[in-house]
ModelCIF file with pLDDT and N, C-alpha, C, O atoms, coordinates in Angstrom:
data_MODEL
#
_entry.id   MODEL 
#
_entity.id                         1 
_entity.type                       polymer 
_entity.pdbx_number_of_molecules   1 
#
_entity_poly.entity_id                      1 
_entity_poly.type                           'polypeptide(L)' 
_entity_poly.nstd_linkage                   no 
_entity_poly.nstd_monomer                   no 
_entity_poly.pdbx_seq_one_letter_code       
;(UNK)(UNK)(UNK)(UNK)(UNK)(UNK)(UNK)(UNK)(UNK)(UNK)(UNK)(UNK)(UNK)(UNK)(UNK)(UNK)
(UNK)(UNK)(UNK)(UNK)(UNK)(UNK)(UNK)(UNK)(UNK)(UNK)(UNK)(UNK)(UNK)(UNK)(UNK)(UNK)
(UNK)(UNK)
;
_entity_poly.pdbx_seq_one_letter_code_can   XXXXXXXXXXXXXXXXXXXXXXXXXXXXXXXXXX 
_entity_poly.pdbx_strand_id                 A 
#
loop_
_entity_poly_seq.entity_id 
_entity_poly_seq.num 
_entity_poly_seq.mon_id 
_entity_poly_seq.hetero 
1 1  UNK n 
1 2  UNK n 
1 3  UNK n 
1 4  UNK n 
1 5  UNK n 
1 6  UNK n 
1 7  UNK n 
1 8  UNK n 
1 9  UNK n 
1 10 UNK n 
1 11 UNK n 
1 12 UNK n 
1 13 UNK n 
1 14 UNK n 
1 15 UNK n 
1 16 UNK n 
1 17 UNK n 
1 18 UNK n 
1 19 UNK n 
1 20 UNK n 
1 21 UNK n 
1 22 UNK n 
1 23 UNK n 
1 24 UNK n 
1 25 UNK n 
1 26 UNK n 
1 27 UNK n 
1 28 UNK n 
1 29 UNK n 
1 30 UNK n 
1 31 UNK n 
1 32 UNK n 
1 33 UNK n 
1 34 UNK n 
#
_struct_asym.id          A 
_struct_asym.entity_id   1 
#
loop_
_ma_qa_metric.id 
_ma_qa_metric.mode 
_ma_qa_metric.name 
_ma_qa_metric.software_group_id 
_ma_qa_metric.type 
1 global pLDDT . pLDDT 
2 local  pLDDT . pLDDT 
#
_ma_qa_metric_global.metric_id      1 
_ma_qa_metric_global.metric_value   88.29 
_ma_qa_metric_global.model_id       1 
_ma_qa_metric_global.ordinal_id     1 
#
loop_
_ma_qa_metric_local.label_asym_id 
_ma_qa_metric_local.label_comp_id 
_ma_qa_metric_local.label_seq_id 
_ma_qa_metric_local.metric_id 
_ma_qa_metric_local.metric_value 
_ma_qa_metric_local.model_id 
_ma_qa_metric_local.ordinal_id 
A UNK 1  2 90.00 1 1  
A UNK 2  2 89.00 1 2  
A UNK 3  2 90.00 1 3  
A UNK 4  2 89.00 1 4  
A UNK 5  2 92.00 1 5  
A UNK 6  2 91.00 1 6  
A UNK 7  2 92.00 1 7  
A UNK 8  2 93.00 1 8  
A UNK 9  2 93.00 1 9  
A UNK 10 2 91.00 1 10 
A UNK 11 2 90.00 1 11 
A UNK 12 2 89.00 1 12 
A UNK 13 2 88.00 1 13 
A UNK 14 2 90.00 1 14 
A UNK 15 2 89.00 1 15 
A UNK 16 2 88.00 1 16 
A UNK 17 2 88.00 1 17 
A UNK 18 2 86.00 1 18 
A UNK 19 2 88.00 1 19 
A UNK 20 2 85.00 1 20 
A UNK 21 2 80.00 1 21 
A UNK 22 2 78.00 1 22 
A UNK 23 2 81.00 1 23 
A UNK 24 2 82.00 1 24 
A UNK 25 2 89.00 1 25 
A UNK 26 2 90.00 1 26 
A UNK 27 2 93.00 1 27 
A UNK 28 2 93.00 1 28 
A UNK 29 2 93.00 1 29 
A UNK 30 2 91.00 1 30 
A UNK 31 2 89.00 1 31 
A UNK 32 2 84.00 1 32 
A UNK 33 2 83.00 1 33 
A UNK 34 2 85.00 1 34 
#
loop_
_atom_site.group_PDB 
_atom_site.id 
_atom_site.type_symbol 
_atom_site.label_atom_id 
_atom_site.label_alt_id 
_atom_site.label_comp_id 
_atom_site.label_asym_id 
_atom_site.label_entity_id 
_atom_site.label_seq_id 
_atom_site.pdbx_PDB_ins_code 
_atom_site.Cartn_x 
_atom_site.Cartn_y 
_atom_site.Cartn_z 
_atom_site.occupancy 
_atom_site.B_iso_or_equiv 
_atom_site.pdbx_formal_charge 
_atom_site.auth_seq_id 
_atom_site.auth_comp_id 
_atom_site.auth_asym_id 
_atom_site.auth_atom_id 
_atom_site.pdbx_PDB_model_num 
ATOM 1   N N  . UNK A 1 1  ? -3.909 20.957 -7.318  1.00 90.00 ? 1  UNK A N  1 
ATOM 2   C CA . UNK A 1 1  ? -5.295 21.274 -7.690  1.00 90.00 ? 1  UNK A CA 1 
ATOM 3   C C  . UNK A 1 1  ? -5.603 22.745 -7.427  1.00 90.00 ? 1  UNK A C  1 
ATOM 4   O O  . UNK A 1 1  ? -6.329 23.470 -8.106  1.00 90.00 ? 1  UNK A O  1 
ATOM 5   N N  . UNK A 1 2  ? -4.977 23.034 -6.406  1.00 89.00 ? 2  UNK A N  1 
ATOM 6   C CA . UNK A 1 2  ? -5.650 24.786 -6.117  1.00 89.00 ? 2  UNK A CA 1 
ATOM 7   C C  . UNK A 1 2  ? -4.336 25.920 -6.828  1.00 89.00 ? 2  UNK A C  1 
ATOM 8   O O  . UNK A 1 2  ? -4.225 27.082 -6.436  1.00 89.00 ? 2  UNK A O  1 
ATOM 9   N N  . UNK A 1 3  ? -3.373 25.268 -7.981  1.00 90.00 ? 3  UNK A N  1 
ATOM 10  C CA . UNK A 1 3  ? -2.838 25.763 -8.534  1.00 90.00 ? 3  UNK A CA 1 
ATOM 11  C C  . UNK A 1 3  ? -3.535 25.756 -9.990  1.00 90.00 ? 3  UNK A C  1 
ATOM 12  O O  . UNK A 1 3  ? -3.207 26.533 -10.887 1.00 90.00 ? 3  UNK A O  1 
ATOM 13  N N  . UNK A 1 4  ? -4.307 25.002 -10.076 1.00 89.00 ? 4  UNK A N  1 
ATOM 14  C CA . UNK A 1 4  ? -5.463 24.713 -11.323 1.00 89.00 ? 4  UNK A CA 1 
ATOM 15  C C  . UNK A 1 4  ? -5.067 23.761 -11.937 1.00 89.00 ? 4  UNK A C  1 
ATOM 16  O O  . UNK A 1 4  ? -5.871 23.486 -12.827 1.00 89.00 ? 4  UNK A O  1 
ATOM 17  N N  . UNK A 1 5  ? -4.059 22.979 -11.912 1.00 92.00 ? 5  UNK A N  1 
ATOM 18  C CA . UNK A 1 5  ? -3.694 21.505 -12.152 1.00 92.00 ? 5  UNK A CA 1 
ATOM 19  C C  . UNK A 1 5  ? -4.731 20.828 -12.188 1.00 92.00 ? 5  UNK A C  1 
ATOM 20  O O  . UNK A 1 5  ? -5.805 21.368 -11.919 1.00 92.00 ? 5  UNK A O  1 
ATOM 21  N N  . UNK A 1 6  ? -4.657 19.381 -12.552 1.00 91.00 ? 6  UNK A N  1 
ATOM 22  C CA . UNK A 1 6  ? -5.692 18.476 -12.558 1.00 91.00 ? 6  UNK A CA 1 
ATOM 23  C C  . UNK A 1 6  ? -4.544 16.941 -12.077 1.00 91.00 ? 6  UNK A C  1 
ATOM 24  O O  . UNK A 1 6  ? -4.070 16.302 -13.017 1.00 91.00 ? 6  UNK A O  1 
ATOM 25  N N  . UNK A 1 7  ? -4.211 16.501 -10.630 1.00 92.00 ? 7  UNK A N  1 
ATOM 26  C CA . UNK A 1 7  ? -3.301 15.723 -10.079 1.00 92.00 ? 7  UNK A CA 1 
ATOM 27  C C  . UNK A 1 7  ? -4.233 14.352 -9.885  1.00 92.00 ? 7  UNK A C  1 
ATOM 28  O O  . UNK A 1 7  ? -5.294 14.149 -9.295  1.00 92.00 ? 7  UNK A O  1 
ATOM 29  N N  . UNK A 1 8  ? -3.215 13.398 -10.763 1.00 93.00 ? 8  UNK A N  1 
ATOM 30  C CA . UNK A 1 8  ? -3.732 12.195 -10.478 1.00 93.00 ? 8  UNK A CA 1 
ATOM 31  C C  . UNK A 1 8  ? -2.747 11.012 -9.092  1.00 93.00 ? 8  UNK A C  1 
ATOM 32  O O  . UNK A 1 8  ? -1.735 10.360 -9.351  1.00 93.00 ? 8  UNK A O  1 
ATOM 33  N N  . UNK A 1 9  ? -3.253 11.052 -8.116  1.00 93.00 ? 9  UNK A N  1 
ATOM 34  C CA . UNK A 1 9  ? -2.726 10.817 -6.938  1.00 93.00 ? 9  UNK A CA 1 
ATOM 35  C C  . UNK A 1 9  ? -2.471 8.730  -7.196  1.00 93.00 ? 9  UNK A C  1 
ATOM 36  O O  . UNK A 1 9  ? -3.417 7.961  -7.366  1.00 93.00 ? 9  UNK A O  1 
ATOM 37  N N  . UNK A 1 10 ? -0.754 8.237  -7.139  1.00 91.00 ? 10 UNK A N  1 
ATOM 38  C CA . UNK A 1 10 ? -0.747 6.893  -7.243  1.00 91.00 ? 10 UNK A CA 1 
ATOM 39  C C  . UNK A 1 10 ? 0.241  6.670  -6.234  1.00 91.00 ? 10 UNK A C  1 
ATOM 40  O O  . UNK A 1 10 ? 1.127  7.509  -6.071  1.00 91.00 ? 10 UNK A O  1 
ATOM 41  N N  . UNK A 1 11 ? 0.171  5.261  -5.292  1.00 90.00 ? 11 UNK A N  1 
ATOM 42  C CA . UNK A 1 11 ? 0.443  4.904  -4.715  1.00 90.00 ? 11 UNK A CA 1 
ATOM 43  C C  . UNK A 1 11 ? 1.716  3.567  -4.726  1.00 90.00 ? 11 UNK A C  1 
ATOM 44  O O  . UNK A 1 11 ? 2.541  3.363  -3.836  1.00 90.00 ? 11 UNK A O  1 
ATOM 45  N N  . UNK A 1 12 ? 1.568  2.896  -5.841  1.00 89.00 ? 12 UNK A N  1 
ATOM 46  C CA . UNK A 1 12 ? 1.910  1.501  -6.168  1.00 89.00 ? 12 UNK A CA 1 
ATOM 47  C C  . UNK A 1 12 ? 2.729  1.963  -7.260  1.00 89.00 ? 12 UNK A C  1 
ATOM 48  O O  . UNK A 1 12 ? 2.141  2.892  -7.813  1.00 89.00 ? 12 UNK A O  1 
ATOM 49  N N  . UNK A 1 13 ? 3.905  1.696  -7.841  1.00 88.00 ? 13 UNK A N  1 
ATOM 50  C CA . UNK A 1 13 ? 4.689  1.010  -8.826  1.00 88.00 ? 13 UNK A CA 1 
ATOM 51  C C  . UNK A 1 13 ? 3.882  1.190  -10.048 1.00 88.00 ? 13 UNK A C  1 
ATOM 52  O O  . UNK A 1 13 ? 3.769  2.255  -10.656 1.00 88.00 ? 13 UNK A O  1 
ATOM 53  N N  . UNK A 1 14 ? 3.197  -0.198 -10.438 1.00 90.00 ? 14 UNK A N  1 
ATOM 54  C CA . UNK A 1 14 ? 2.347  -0.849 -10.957 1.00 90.00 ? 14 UNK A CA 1 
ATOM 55  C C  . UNK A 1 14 ? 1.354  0.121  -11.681 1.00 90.00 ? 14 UNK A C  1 
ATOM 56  O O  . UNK A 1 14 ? 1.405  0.478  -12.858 1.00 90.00 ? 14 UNK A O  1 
ATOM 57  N N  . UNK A 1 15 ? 0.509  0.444  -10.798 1.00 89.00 ? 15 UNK A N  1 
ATOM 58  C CA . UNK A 1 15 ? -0.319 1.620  -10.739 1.00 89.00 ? 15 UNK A CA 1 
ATOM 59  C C  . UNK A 1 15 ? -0.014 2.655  -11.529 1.00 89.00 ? 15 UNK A C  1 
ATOM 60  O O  . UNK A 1 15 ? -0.869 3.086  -12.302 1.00 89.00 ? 15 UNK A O  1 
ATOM 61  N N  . UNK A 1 16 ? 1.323  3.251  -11.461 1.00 88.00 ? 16 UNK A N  1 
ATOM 62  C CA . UNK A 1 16 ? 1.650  4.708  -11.787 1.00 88.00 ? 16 UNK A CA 1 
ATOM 63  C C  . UNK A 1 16 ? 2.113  3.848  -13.391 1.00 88.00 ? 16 UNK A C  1 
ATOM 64  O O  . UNK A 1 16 ? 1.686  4.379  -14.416 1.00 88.00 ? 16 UNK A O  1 
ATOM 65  N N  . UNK A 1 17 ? 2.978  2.539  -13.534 1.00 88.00 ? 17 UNK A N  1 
ATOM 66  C CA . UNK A 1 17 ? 3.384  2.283  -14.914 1.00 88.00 ? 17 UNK A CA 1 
ATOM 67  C C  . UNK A 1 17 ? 2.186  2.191  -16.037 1.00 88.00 ? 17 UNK A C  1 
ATOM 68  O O  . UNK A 1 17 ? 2.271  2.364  -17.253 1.00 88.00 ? 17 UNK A O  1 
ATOM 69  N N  . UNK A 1 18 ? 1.167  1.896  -15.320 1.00 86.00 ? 18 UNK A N  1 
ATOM 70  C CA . UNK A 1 18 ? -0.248 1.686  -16.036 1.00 86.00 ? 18 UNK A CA 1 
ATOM 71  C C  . UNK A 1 18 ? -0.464 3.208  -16.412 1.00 86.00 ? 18 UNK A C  1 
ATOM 72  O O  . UNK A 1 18 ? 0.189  3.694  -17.336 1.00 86.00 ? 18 UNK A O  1 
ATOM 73  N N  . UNK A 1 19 ? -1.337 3.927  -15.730 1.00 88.00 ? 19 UNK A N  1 
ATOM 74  C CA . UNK A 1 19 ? -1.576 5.107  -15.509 1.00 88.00 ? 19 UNK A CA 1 
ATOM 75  C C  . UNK A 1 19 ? -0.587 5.707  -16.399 1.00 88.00 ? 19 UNK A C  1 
ATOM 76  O O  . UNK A 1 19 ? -1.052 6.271  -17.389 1.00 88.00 ? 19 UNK A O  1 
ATOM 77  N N  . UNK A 1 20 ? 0.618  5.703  -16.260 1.00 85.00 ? 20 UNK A N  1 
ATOM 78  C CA . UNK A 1 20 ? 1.636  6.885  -17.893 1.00 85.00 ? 20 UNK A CA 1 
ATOM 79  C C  . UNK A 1 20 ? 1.192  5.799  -18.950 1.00 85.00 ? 20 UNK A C  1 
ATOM 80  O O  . UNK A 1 20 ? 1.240  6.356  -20.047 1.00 85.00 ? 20 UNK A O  1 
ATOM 81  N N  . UNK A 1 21 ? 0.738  4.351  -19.107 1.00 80.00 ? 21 UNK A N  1 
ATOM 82  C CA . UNK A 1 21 ? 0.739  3.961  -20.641 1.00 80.00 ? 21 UNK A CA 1 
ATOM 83  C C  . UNK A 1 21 ? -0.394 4.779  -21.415 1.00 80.00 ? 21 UNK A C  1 
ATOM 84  O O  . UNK A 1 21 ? -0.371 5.245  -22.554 1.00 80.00 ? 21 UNK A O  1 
ATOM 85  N N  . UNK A 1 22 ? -1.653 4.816  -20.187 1.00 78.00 ? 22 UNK A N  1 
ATOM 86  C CA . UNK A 1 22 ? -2.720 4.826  -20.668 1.00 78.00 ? 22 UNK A CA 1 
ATOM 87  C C  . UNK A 1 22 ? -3.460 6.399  -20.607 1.00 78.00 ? 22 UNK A C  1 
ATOM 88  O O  . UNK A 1 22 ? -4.561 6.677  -21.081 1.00 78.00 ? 22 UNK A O  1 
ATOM 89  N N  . UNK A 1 23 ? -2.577 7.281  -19.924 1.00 81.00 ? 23 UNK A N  1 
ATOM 90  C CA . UNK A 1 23 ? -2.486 8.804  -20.124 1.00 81.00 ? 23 UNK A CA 1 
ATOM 91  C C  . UNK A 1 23 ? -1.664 9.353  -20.810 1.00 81.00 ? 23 UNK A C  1 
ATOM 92  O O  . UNK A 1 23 ? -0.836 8.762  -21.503 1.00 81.00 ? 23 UNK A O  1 
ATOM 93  N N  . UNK A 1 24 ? -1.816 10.870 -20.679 1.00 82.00 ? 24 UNK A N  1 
ATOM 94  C CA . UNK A 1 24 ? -1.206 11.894 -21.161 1.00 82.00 ? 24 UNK A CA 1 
ATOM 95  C C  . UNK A 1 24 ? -0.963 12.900 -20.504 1.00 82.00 ? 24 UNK A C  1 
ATOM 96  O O  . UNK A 1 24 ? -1.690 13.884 -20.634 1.00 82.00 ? 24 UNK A O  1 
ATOM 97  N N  . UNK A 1 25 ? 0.287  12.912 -19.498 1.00 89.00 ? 25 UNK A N  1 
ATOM 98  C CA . UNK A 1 25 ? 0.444  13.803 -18.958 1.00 89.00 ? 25 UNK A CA 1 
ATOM 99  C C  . UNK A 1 25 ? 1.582  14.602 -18.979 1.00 89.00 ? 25 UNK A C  1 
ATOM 100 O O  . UNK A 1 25 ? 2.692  14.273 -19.397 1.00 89.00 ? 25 UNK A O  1 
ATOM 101 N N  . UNK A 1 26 ? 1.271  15.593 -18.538 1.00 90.00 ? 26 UNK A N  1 
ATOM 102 C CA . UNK A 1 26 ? 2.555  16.875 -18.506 1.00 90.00 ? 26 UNK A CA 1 
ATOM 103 C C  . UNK A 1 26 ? 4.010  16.401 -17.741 1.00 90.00 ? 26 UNK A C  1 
ATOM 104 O O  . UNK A 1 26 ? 5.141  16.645 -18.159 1.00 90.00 ? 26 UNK A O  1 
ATOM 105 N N  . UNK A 1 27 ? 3.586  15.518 -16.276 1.00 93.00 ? 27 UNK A N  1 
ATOM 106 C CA . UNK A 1 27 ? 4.710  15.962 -15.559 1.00 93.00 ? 27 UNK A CA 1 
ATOM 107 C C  . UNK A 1 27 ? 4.227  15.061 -14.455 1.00 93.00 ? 27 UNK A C  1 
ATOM 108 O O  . UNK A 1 27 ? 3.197  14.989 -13.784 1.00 93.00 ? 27 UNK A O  1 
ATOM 109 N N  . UNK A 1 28 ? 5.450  14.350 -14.528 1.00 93.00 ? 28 UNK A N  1 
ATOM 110 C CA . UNK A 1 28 ? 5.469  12.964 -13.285 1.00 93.00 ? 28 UNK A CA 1 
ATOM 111 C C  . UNK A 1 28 ? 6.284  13.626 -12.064 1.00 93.00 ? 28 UNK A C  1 
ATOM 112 O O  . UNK A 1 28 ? 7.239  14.397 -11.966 1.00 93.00 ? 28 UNK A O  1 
ATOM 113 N N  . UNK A 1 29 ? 5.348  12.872 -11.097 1.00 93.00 ? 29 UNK A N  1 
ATOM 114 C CA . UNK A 1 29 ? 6.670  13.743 -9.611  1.00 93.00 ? 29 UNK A CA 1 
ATOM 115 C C  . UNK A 1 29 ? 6.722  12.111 -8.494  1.00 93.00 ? 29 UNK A C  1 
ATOM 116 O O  . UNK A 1 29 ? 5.916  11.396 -7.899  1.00 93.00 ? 29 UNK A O  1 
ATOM 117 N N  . UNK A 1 30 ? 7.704  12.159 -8.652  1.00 91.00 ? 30 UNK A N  1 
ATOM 118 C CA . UNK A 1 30 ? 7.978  10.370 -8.281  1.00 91.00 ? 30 UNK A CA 1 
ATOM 119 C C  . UNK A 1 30 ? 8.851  10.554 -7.087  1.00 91.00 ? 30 UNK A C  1 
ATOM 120 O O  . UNK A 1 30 ? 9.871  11.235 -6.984  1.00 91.00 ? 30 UNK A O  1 
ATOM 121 N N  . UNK A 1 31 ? 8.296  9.869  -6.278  1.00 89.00 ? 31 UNK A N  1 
ATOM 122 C CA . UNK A 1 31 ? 9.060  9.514  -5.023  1.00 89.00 ? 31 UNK A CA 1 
ATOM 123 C C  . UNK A 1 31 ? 10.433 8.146  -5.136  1.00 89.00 ? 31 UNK A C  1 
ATOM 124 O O  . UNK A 1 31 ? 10.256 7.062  -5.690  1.00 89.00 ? 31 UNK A O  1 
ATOM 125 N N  . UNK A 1 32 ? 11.198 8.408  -4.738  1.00 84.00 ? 32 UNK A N  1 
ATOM 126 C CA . UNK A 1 32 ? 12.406 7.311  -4.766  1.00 84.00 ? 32 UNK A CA 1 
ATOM 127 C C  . UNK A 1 32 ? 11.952 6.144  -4.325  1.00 84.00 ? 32 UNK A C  1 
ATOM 128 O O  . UNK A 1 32 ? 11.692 5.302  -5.184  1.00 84.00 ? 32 UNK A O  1 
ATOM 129 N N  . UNK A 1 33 ? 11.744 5.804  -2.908  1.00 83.00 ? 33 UNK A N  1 
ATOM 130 C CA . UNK A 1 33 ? 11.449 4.785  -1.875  1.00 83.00 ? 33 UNK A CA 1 
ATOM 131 C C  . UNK A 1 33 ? 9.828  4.864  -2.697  1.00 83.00 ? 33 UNK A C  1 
ATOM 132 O O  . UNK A 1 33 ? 9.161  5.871  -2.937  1.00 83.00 ? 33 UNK A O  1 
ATOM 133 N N  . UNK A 1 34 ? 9.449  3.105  -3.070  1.00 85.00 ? 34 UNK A N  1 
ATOM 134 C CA . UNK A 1 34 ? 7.671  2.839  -2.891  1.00 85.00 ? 34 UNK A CA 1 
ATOM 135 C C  . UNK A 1 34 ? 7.693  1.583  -2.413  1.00 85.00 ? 34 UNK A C  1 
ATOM 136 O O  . UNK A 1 34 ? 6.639  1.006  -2.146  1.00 85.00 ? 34 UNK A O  1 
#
């Protein structure tokens, strides 16, 4: 955000598979272990 990004913060699996159907985003940053 204080790079001027606009970061959508997900926690769950689930969550993040929803979230890419139903966005449009630049650039996923995914943790291995959830």
């Amino acid at each position: 955000d204080d790079e001027g990004h606009s970061a959508a913060k997900i926690g769950h699996a689930q969550e993040a598979i929803d979230l890419v159907e139903q966005t449009t985003f630049d650039l996923v940053i995914l943790d291995i272990w959830l």
